[in-house]
C-alpha atoms as a PDB file:
ATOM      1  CA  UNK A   1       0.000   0.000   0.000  1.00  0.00           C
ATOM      2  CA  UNK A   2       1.802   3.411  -0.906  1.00  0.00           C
ATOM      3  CA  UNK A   3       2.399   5.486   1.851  1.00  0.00           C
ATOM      4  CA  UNK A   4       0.086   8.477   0.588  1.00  0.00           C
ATOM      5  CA  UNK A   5      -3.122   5.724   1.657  1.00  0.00           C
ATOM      6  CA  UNK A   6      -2.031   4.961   5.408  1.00  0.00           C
ATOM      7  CA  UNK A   7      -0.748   7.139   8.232  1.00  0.00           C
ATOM      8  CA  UNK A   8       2.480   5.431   8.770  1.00  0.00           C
ATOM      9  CA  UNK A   9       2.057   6.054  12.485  1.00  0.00           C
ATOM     10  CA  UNK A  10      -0.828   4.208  12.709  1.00  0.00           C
ATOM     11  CA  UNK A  11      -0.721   0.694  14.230  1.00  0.00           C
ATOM     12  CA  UNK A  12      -2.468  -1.080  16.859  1.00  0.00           C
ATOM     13  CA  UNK A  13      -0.556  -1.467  20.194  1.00  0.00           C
ATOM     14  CA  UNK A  14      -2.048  -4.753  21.132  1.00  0.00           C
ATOM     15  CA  UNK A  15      -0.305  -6.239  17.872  1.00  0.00           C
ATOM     16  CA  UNK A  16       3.189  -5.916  18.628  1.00  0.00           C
ATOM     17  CA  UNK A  17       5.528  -7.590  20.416  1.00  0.00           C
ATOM     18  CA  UNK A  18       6.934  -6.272  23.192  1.00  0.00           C
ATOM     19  CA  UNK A  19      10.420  -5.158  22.930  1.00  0.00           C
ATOM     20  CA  UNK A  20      11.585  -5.976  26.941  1.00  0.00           C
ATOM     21  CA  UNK A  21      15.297  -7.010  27.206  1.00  0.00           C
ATOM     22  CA  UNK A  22      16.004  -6.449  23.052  1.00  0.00           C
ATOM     23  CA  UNK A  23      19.202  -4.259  21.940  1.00  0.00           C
ATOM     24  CA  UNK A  24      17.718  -2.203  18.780  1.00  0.00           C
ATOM     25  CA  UNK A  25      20.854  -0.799  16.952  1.00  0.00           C
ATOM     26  CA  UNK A  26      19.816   2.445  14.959  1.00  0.00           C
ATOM     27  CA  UNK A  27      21.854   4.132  12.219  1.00  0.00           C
ATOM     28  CA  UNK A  28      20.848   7.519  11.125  1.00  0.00           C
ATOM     29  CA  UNK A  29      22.232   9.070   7.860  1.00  0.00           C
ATOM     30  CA  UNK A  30      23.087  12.700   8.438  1.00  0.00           C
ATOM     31  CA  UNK A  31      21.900  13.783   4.706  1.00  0.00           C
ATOM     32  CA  UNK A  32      18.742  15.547   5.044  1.00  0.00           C
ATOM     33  CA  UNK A  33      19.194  15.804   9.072  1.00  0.00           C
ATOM     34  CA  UNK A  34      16.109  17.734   9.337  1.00  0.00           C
ATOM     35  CA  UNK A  35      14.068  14.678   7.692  1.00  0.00           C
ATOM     36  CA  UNK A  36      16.474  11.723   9.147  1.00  0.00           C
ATOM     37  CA  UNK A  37      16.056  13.416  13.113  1.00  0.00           C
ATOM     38  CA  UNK A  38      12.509  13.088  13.050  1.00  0.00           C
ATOM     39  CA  UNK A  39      12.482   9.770  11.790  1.00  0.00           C
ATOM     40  CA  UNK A  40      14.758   8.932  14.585  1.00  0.00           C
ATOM     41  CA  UNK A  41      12.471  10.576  17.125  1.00  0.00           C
ATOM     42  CA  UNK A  42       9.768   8.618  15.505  1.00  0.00           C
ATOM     43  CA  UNK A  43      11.798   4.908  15.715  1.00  0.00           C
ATOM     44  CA  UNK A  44      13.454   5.569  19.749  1.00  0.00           C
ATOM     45  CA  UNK A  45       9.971   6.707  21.105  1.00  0.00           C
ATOM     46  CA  UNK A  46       7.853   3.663  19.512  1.00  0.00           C
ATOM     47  CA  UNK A  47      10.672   1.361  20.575  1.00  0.00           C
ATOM     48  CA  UNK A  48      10.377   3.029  24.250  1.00  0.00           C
ATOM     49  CA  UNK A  49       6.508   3.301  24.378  1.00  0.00           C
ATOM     50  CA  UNK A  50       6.940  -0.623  23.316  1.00  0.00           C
ATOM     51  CA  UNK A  51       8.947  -2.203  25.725  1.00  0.00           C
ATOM     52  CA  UNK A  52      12.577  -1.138  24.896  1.00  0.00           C
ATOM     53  CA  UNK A  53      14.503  -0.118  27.599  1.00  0.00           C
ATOM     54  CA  UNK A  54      16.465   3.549  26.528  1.00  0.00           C
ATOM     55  CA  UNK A  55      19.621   1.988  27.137  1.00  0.00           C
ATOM     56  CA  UNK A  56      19.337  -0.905  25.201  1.00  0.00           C
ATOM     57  CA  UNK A  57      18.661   1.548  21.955  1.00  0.00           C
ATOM     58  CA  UNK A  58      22.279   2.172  20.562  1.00  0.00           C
ATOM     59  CA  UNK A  59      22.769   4.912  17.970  1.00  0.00           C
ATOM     60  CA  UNK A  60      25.026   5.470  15.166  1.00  0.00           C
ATOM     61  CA  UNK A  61      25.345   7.833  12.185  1.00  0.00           C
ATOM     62  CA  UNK A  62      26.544   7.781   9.005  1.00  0.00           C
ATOM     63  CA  UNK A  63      26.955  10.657   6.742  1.00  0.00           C
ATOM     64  CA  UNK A  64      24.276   9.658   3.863  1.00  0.00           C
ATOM     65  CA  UNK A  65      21.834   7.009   3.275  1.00  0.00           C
ATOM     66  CA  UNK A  66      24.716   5.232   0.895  1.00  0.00           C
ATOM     67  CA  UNK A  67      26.445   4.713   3.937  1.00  0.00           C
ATOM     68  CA  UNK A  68      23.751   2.884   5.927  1.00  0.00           C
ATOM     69  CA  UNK A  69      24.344  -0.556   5.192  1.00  0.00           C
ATOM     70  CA  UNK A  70      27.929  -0.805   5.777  1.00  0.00           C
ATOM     71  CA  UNK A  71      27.404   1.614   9.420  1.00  0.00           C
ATOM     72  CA  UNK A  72      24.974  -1.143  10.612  1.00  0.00           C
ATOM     73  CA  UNK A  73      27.536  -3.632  10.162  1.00  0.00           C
ATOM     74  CA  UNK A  74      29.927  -1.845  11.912  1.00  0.00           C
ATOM     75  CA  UNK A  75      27.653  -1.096  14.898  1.00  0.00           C
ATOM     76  CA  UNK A  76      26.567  -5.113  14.760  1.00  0.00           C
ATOM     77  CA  UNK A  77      30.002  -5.850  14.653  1.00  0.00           C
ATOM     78  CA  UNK A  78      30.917  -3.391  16.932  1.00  0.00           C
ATOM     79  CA  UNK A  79      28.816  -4.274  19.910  1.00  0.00           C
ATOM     80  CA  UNK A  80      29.217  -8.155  19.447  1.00  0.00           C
ATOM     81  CA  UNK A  81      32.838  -7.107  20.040  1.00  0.00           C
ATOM     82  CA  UNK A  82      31.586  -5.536  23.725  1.00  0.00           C
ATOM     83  CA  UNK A  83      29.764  -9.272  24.248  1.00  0.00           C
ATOM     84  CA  UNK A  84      25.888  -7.204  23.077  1.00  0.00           C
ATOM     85  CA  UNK A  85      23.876  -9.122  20.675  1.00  0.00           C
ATOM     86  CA  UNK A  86      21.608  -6.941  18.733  1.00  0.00           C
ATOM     87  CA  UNK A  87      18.297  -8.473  18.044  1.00  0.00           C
ATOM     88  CA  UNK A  88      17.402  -5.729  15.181  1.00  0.00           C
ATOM     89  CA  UNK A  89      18.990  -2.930  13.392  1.00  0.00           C
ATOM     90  CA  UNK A  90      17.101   0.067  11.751  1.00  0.00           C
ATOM     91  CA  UNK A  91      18.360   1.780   8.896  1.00  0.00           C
ATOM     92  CA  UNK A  92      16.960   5.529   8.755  1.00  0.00           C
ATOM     93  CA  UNK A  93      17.523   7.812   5.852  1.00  0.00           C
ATOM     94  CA  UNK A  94      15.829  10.420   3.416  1.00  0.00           C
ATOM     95  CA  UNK A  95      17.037   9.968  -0.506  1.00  0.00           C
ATOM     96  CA  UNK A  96      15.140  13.006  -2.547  1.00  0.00           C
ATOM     97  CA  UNK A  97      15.436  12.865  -6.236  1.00  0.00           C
ATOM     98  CA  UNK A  98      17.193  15.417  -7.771  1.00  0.00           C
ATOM     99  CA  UNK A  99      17.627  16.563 -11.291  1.00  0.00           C
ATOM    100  CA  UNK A 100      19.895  13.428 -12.650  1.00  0.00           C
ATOM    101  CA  UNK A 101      20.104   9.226 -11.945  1.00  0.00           C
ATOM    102  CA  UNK A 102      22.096   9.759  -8.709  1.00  0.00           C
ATOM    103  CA  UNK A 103      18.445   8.992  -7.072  1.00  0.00           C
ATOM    104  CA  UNK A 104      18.196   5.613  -8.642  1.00  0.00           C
ATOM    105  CA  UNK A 105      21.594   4.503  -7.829  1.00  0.00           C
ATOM    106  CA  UNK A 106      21.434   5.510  -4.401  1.00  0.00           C
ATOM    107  CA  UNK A 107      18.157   3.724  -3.635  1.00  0.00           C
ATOM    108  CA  UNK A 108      18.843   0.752  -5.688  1.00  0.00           C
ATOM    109  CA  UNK A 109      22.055   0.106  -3.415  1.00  0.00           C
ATOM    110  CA  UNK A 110      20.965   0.947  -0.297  1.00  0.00           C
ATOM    111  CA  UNK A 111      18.020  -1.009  -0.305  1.00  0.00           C
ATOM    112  CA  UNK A 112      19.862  -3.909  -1.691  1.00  0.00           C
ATOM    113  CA  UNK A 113      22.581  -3.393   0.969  1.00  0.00           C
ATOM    114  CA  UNK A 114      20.152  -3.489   3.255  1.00  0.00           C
ATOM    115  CA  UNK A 115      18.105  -6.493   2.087  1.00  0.00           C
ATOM    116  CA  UNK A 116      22.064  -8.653   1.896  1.00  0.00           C
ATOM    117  CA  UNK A 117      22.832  -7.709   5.543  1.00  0.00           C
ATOM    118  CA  UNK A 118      19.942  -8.758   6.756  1.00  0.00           C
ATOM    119  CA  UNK A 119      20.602 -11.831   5.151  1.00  0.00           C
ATOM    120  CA  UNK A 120      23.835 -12.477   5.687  1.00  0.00           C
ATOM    121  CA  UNK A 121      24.070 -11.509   9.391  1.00  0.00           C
ATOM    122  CA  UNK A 122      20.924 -13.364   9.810  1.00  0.00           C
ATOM    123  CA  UNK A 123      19.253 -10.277  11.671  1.00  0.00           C
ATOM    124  CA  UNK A 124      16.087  -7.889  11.110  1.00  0.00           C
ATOM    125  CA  UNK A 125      17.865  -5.013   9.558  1.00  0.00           C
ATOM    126  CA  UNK A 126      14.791  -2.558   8.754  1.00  0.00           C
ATOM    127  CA  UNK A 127      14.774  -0.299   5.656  1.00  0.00           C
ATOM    128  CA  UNK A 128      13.765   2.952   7.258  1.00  0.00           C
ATOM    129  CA  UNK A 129      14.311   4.894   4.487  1.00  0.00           C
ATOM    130  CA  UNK A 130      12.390   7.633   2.495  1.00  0.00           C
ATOM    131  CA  UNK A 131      12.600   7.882  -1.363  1.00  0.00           C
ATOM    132  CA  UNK A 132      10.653  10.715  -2.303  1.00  0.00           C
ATOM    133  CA  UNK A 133      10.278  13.360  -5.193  1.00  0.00           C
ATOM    134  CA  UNK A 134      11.024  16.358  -3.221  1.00  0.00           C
ATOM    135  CA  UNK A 135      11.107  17.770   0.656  1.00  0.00           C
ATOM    136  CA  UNK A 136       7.359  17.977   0.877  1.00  0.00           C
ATOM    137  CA  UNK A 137       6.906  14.356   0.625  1.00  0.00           C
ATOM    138  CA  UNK A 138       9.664  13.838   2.844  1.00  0.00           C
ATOM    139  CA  UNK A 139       8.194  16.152   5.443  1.00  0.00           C
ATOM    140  CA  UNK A 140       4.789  14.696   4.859  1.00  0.00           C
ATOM    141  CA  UNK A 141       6.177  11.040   5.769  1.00  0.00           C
ATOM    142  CA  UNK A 142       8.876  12.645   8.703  1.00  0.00           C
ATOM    143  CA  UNK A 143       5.963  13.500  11.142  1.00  0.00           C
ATOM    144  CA  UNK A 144       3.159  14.962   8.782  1.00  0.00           C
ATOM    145  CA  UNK A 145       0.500  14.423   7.112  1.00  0.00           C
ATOM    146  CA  UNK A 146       1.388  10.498   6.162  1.00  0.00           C
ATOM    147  CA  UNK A 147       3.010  10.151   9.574  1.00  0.00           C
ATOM    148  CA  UNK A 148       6.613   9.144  10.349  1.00  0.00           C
ATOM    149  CA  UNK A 149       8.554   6.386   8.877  1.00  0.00           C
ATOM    150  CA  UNK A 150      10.539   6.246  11.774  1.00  0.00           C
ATOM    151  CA  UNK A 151       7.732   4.729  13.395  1.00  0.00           C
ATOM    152  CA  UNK A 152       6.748   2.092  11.110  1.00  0.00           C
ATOM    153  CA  UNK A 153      10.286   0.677  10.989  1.00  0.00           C
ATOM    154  CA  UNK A 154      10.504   0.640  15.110  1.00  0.00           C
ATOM    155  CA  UNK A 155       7.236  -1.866  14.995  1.00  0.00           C
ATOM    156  CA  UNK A 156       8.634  -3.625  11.994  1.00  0.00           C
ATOM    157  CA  UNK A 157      12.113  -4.552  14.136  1.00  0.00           C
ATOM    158  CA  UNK A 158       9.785  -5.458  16.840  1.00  0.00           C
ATOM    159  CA  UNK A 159       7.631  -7.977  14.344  1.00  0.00           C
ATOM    160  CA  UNK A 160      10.628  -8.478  12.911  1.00  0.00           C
ATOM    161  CA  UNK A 161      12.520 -10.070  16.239  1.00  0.00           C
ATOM    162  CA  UNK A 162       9.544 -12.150  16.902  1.00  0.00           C
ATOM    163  CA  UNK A 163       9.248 -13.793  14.127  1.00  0.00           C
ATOM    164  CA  UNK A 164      12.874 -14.594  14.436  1.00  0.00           C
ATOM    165  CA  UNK A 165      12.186 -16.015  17.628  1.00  0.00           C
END
């Protein structure tokens, strides 16, 4: 369903799992902060109002979306160094198409990035990422009218994890 026909907000509590003793990894891109912070805001206080305990919600940013496949690795990798396991990682980032095919490149590789560390690592990595025309849309999934991404991917993790379990 396209993102225009739901409030991405929207989702009923008694549905998802709750996140009590999980370590969520997040991994903001800093291109397009003003879009990217919100959809943080949106992903740590759905995690929280679900069960995750603050300090089990580690953070980690990376300076575009490009970058947000390989700085989930290194925060998986990282932590699993420190003896944490992460149960999910969510990728946040705002890609807004421009006047030549950077757009398309950039999407195409971060949501295949995504999709192959997931796979490989054998972990809920969330694509928490907007792809949008221009900064309205963006600002109209960030916390507007269509709600906030960052929200949808904090109760996909927690599906996510379950269903892993």
């Amino acid at each position: 369903m396209a993102s225009n026909l739901k409030n991405l907000s929207d989702y009923d509590k008694s549905l998802i799992p709750l996140g009590d003793g999980l370590n969520i990894g997040i991994v903001i891109s800093e291109w397009n902060d003003e879009i990217t912070r919100k959809l943080a805001e949106g992903a740590i206080s759905t995690l929280i109002d679900n069960g995750v305990d603050k300090d089990n919600i580690f953070i980690e940013y990376v300076p575009g979306s490009f970058e947000l496949p390989l700085g989930a690795k290194f925060l998986f990798n990282s932590l699993l160094s420190e003896d944490i396991e992460l149960d999910a990682v969510i990728c946040l980032g705002c890609v807004i198409q421009g006047e030549t095919r950077h757009f398309e490149f950039i999407c195409q590789a971060v949501s295949q990035g995504i999709m192959q560390l997931g796979i490989s690592l054998n972990l809920p990595v969330i694509f928490g990422v907007l792809t949008t025309e221009n900064l309205e849309q963006a600002q109209a999934r960030a916390g507007g009218k269509h709600g906030n991404k960052g929200v949808e991917a904090a109760v996909t993790a927690l599906k996510m994890v379950q269903l892993a379990l």
